[in-house]
PDB file of N, CA and C in Angstrom:
ATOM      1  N   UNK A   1     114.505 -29.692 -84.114  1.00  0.00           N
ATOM      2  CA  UNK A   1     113.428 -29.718 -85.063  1.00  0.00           C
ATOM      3  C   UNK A   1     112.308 -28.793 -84.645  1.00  0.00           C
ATOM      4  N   UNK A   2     111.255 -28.583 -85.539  1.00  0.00           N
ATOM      5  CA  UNK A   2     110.163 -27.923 -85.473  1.00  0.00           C
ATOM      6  C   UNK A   2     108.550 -29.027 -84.852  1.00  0.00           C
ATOM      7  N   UNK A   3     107.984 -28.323 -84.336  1.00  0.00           N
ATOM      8  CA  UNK A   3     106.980 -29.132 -84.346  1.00  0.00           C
ATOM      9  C   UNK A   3     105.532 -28.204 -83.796  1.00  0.00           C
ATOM     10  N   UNK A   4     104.296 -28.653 -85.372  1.00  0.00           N
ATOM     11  CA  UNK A   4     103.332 -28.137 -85.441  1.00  0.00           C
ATOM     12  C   UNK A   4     102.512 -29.119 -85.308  1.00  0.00           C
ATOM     13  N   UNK A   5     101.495 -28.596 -84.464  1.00  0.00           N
ATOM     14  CA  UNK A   5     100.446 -29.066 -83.974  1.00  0.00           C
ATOM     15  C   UNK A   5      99.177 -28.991 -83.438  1.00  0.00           C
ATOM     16  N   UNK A   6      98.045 -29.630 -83.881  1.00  0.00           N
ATOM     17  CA  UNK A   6      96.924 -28.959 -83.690  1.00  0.00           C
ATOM     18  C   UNK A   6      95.644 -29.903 -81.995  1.00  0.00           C
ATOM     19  N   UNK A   7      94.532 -28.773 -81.503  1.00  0.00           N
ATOM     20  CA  UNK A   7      94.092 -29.660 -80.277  1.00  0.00           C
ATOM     21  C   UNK A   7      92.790 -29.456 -80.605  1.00  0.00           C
ATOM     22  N   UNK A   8      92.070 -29.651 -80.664  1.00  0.00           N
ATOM     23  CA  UNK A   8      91.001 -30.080 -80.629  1.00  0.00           C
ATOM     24  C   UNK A   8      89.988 -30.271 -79.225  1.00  0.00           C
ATOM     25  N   UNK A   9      89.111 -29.782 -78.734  1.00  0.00           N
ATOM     26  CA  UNK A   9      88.726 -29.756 -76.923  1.00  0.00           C
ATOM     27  C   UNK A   9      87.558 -29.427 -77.021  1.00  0.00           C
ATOM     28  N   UNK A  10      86.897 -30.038 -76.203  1.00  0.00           N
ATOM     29  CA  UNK A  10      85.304 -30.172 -75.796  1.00  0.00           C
ATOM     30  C   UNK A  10      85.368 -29.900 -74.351  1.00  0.00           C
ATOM     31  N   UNK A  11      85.103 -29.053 -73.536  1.00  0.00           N
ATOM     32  CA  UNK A  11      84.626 -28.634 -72.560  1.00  0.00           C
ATOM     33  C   UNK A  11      83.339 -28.935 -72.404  1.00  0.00           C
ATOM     34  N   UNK A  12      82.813 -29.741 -70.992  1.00  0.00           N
ATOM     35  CA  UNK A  12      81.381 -29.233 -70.638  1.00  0.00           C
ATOM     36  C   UNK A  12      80.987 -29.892 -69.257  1.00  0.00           C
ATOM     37  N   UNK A  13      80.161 -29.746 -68.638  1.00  0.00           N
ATOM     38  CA  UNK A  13      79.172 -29.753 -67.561  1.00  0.00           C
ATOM     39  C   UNK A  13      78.100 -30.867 -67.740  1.00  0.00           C
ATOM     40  N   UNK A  14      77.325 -30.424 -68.454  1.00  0.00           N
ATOM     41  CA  UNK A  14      76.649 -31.586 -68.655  1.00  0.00           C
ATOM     42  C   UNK A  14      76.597 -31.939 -70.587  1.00  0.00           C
ATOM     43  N   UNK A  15      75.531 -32.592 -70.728  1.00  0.00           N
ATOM     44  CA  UNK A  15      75.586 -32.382 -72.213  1.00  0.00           C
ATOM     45  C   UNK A  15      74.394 -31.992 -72.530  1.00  0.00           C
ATOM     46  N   UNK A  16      73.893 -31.056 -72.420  1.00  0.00           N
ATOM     47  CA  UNK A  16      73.147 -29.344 -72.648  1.00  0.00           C
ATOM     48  C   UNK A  16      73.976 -28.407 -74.043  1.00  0.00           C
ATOM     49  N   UNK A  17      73.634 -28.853 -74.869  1.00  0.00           N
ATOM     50  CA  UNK A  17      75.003 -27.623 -76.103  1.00  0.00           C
ATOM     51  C   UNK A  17      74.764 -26.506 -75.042  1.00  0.00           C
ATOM     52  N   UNK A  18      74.331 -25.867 -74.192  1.00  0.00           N
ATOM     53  CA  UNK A  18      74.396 -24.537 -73.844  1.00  0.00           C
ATOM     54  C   UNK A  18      75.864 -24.949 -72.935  1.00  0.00           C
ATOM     55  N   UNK A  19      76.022 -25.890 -72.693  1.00  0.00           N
ATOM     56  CA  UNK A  19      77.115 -26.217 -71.489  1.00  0.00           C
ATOM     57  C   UNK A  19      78.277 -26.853 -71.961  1.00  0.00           C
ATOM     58  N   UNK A  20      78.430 -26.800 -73.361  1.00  0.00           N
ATOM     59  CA  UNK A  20      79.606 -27.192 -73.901  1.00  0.00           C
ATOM     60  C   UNK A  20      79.868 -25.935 -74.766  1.00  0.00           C
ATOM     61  N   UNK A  21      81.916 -25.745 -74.663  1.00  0.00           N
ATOM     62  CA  UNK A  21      82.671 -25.079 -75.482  1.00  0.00           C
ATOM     63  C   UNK A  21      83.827 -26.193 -76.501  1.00  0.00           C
ATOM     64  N   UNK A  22      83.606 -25.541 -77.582  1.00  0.00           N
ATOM     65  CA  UNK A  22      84.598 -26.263 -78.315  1.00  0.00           C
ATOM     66  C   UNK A  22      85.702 -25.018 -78.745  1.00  0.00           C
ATOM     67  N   UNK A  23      87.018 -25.742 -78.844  1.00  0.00           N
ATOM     68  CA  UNK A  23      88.172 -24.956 -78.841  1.00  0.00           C
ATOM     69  C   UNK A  23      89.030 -25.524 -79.744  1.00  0.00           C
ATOM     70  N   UNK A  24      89.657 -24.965 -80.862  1.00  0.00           N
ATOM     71  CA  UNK A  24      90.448 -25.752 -81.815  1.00  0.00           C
ATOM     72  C   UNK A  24      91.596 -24.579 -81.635  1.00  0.00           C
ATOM     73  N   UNK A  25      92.833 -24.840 -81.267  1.00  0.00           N
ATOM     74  CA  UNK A  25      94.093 -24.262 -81.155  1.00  0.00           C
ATOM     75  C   UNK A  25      95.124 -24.983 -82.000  1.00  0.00           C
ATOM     76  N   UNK A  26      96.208 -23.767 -82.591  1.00  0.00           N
ATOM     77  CA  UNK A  26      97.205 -24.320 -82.927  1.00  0.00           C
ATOM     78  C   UNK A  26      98.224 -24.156 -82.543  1.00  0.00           C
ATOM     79  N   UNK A  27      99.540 -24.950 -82.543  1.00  0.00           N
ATOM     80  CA  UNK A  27     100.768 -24.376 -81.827  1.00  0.00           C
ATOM     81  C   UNK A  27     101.793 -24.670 -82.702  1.00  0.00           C
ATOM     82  N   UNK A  28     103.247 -23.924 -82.675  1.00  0.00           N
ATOM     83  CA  UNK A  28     104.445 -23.882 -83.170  1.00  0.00           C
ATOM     84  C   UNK A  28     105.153 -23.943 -82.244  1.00  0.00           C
ATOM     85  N   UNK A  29     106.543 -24.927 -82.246  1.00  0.00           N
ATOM     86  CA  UNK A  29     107.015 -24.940 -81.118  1.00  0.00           C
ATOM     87  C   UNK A  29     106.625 -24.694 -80.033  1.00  0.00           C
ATOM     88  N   UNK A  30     105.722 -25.262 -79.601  1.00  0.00           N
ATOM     89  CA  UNK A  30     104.580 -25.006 -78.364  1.00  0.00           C
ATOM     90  C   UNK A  30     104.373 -23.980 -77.617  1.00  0.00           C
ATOM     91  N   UNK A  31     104.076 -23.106 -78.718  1.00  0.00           N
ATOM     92  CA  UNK A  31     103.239 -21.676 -78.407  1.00  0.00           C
ATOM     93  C   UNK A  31     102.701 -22.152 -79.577  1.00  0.00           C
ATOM     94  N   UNK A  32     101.377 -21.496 -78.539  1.00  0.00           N
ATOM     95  CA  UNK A  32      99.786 -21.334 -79.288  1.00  0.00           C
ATOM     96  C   UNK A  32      99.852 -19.922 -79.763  1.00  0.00           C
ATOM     97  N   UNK A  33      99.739 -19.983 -81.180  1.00  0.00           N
ATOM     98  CA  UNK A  33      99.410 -18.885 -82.109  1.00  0.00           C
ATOM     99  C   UNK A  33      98.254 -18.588 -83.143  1.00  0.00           C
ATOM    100  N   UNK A  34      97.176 -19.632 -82.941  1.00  0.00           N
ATOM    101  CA  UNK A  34      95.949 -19.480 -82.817  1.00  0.00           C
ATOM    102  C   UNK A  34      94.881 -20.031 -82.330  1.00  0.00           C
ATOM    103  N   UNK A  35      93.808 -19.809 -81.772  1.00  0.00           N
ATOM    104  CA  UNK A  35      92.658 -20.485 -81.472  1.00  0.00           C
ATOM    105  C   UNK A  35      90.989 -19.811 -81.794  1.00  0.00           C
ATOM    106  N   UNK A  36      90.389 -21.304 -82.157  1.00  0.00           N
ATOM    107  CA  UNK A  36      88.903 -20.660 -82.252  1.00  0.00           C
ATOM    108  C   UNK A  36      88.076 -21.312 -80.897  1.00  0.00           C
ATOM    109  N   UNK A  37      87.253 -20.564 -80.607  1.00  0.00           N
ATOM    110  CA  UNK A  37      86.521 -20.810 -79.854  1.00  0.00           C
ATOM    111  C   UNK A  37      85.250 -20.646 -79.719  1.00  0.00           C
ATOM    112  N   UNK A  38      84.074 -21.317 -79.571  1.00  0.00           N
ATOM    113  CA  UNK A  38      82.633 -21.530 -80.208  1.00  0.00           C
ATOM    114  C   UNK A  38      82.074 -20.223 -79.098  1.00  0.00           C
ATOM    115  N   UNK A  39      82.945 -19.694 -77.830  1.00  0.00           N
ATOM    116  CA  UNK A  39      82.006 -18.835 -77.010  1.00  0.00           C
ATOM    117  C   UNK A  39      82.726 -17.447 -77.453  1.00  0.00           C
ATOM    118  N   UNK A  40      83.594 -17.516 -78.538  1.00  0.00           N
ATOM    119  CA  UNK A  40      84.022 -15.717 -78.659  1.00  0.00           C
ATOM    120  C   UNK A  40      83.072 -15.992 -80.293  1.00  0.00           C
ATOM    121  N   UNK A  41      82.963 -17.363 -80.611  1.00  0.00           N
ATOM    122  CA  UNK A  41      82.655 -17.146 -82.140  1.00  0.00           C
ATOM    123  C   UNK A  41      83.451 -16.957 -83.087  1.00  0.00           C
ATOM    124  N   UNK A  42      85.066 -17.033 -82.994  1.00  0.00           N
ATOM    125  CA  UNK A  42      85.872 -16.672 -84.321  1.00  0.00           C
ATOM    126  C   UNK A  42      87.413 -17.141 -83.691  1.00  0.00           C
ATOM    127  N   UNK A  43      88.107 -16.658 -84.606  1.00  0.00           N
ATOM    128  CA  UNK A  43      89.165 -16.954 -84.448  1.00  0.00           C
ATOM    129  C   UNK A  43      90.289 -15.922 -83.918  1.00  0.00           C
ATOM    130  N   UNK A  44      90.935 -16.245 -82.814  1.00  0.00           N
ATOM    131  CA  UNK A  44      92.030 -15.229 -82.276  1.00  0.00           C
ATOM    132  C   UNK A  44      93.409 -15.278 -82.030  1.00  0.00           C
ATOM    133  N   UNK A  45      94.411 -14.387 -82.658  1.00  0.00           N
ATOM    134  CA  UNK A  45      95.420 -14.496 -83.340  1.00  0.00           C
ATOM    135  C   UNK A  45      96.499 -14.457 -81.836  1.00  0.00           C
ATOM    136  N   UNK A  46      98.066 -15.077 -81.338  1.00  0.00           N
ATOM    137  CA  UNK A  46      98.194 -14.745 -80.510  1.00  0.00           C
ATOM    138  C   UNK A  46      99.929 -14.134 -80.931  1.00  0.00           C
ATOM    139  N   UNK A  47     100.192 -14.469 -82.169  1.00  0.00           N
ATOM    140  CA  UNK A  47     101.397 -14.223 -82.125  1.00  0.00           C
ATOM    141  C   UNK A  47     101.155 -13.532 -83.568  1.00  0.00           C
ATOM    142  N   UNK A  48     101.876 -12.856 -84.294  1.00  0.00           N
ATOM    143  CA  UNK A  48     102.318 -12.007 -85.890  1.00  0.00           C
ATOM    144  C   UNK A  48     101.144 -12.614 -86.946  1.00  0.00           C
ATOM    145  N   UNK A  49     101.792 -13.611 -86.865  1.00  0.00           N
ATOM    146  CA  UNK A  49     101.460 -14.909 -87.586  1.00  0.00           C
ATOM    147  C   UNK A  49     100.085 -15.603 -87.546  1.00  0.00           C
ATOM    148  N   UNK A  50      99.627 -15.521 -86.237  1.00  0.00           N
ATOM    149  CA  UNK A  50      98.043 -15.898 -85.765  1.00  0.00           C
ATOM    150  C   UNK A  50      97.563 -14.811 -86.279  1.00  0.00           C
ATOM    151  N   UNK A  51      97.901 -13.581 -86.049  1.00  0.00           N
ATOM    152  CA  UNK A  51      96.944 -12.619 -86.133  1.00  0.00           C
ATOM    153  C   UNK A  51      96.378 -12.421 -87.711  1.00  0.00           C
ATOM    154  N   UNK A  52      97.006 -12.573 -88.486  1.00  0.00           N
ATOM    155  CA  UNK A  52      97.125 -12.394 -90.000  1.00  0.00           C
ATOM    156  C   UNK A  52      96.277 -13.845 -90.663  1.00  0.00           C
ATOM    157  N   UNK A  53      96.650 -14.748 -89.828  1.00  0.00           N
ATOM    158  CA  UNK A  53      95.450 -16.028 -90.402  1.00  0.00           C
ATOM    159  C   UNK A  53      94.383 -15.882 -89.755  1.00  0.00           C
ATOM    160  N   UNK A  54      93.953 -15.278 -88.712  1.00  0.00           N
ATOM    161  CA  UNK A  54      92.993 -15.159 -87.838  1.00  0.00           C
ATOM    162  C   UNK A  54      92.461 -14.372 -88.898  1.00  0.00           C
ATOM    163  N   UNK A  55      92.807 -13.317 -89.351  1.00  0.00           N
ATOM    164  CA  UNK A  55      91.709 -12.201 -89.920  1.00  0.00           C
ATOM    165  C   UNK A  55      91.656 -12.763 -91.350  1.00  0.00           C
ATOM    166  N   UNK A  56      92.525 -13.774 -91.888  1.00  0.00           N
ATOM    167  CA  UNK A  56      92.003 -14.303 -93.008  1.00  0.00           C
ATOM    168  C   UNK A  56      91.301 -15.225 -92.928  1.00  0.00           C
ATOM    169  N   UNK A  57      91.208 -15.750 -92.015  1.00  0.00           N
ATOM    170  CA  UNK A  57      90.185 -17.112 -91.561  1.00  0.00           C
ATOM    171  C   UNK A  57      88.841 -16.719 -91.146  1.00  0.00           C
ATOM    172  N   UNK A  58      88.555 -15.593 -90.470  1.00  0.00           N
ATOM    173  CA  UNK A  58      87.409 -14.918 -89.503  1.00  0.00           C
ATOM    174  C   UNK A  58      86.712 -14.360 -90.902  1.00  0.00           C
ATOM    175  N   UNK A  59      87.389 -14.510 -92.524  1.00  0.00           N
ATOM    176  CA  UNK A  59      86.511 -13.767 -92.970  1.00  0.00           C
ATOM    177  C   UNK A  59      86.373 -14.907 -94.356  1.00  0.00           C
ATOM    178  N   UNK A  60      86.661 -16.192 -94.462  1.00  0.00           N
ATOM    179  CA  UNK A  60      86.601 -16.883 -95.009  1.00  0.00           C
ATOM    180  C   UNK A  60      85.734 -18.249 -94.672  1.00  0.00           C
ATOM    181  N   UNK A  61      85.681 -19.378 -95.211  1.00  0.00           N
ATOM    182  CA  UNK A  61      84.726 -20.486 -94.878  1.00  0.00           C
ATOM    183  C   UNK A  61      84.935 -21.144 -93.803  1.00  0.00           C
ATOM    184  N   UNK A  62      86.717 -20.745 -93.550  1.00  0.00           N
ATOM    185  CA  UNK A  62      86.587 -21.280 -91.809  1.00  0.00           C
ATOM    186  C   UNK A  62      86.626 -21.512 -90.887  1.00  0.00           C
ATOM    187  N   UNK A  63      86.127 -19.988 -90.585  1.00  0.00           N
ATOM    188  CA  UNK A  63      85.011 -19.467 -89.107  1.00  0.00           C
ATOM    189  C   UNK A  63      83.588 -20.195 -89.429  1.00  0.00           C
ATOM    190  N   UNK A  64      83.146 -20.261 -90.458  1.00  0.00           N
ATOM    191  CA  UNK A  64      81.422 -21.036 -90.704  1.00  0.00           C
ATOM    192  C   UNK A  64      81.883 -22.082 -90.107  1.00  0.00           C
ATOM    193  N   UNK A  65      82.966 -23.110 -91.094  1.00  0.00           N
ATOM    194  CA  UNK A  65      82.847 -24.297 -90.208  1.00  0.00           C
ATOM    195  C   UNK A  65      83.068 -24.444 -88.787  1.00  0.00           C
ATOM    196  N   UNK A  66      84.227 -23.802 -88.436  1.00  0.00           N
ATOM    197  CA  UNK A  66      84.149 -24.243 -87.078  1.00  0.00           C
ATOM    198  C   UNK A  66      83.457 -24.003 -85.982  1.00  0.00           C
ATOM    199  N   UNK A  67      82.240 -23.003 -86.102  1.00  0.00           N
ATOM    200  CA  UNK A  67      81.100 -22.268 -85.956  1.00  0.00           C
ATOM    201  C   UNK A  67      80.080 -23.827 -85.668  1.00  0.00           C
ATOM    202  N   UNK A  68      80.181 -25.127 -86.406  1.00  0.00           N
ATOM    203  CA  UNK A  68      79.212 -26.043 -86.634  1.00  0.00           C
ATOM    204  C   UNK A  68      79.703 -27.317 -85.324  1.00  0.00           C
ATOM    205  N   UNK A  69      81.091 -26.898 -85.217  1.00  0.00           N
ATOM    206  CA  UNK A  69      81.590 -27.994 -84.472  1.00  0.00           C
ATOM    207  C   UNK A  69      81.508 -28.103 -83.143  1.00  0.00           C
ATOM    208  N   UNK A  70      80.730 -27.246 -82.614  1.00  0.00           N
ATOM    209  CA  UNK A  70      80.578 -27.785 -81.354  1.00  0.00           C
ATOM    210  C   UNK A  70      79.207 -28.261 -81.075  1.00  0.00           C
ATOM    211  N   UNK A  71      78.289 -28.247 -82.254  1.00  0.00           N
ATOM    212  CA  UNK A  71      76.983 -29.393 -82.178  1.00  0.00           C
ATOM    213  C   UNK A  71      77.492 -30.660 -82.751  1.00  0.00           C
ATOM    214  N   UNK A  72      78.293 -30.683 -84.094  1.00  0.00           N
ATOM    215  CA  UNK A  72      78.698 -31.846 -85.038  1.00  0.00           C
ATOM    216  C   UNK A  72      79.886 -32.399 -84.327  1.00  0.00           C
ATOM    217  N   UNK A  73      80.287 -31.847 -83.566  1.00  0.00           N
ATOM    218  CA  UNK A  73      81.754 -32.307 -83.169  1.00  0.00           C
ATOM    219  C   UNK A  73      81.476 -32.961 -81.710  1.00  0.00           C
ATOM    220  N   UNK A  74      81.059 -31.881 -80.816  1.00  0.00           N
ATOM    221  CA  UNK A  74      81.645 -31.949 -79.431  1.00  0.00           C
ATOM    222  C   UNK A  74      79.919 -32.560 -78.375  1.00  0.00           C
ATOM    223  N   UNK A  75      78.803 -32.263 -79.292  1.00  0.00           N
ATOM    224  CA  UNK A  75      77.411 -32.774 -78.835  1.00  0.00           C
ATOM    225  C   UNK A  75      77.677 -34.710 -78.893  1.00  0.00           C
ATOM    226  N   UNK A  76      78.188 -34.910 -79.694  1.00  0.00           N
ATOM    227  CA  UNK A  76      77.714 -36.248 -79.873  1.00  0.00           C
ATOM    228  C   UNK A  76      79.011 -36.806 -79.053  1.00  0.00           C
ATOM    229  N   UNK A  77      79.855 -36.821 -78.602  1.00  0.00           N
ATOM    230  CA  UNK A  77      80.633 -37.246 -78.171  1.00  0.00           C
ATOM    231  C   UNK A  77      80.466 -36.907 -76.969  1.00  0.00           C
ATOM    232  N   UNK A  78      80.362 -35.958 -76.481  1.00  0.00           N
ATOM    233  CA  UNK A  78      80.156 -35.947 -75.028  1.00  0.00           C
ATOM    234  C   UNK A  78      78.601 -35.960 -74.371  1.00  0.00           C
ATOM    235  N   UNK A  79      77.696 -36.614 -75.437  1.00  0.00           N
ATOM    236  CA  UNK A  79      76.490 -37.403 -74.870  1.00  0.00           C
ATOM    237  C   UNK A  79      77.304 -39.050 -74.707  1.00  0.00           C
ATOM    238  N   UNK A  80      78.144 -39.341 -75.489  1.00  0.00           N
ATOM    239  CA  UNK A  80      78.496 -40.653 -74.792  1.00  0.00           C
ATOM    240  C   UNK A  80      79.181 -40.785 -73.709  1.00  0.00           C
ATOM    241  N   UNK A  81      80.303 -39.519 -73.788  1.00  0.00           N
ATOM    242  CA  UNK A  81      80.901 -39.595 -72.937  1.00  0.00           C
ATOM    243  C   UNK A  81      80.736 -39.865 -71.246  1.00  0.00           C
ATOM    244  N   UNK A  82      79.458 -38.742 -71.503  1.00  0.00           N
ATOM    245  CA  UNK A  82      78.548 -38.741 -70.037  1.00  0.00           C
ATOM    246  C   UNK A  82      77.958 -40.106 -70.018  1.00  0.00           C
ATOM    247  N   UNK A  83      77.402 -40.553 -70.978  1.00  0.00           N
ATOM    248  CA  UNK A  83      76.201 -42.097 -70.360  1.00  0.00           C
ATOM    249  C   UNK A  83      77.234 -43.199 -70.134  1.00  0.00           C
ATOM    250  N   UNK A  84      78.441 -43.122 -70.780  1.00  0.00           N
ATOM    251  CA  UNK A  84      79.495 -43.742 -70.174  1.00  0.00           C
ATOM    252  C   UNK A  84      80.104 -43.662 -68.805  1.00  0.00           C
ATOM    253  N   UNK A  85      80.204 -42.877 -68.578  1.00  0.00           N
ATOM    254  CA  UNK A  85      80.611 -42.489 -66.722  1.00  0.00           C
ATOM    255  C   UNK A  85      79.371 -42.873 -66.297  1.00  0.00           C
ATOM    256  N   UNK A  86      78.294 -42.013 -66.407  1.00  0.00           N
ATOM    257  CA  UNK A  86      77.161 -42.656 -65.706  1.00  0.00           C
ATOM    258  C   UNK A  86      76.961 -44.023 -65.561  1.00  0.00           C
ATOM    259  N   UNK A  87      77.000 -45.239 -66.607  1.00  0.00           N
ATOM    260  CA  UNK A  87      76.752 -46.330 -66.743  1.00  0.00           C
ATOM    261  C   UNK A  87      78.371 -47.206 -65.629  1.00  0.00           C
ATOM    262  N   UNK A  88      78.983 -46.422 -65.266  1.00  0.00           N
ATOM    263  CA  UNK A  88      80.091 -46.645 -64.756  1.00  0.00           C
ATOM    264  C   UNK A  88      80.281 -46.544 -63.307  1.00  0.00           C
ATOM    265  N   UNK A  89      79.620 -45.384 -62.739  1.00  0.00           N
ATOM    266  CA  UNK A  89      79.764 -44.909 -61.878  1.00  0.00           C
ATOM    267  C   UNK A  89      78.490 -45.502 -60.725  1.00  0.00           C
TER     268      UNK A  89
END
């Protein structure tokens, strides 16, 4: 069988937005053939197929959105994340 699938990732240090990356990748048969990433700003193609949605995506609504998700997405979750360990540790 086939299998597509998408990741979703919050990187960070502390929870500073300057110190968090968010990363949304996709894979086909587990190769990654695209990913966005909040520190290149867009989307980058890795296989035929990435490359061609990448440049239709980088020029459509969404690169904006995913442009938003690492304050809406990856800020609020990894302020808990941290006061959770802290409150733990």
């Amino acid at each position: 069988g086939f299998l597509h699938y998408m990741v979703d990732n919050c990187e960070f240090n502390s929870s500073k937005l300057n110190d968090i990356e968010f990363t949304e990748s996709y894979y086909y048969n587990k190769l990654e053939f695209i990913r966005f990433s909040s520190s290149v700003g867009k989307f980058v193609g890795y296989t035929e197929h990435g490359i061609k949605n990448a440049e239709r995506w980088n020029n459509g609504p969404e690169v904006i959105a995913r442009r938003g998700f690492k304050e809406s997405y990856c800020l609020n979750n990894v302020g808990n994340d941290v006061e959770s360990a802290l409150t733990k540790s």
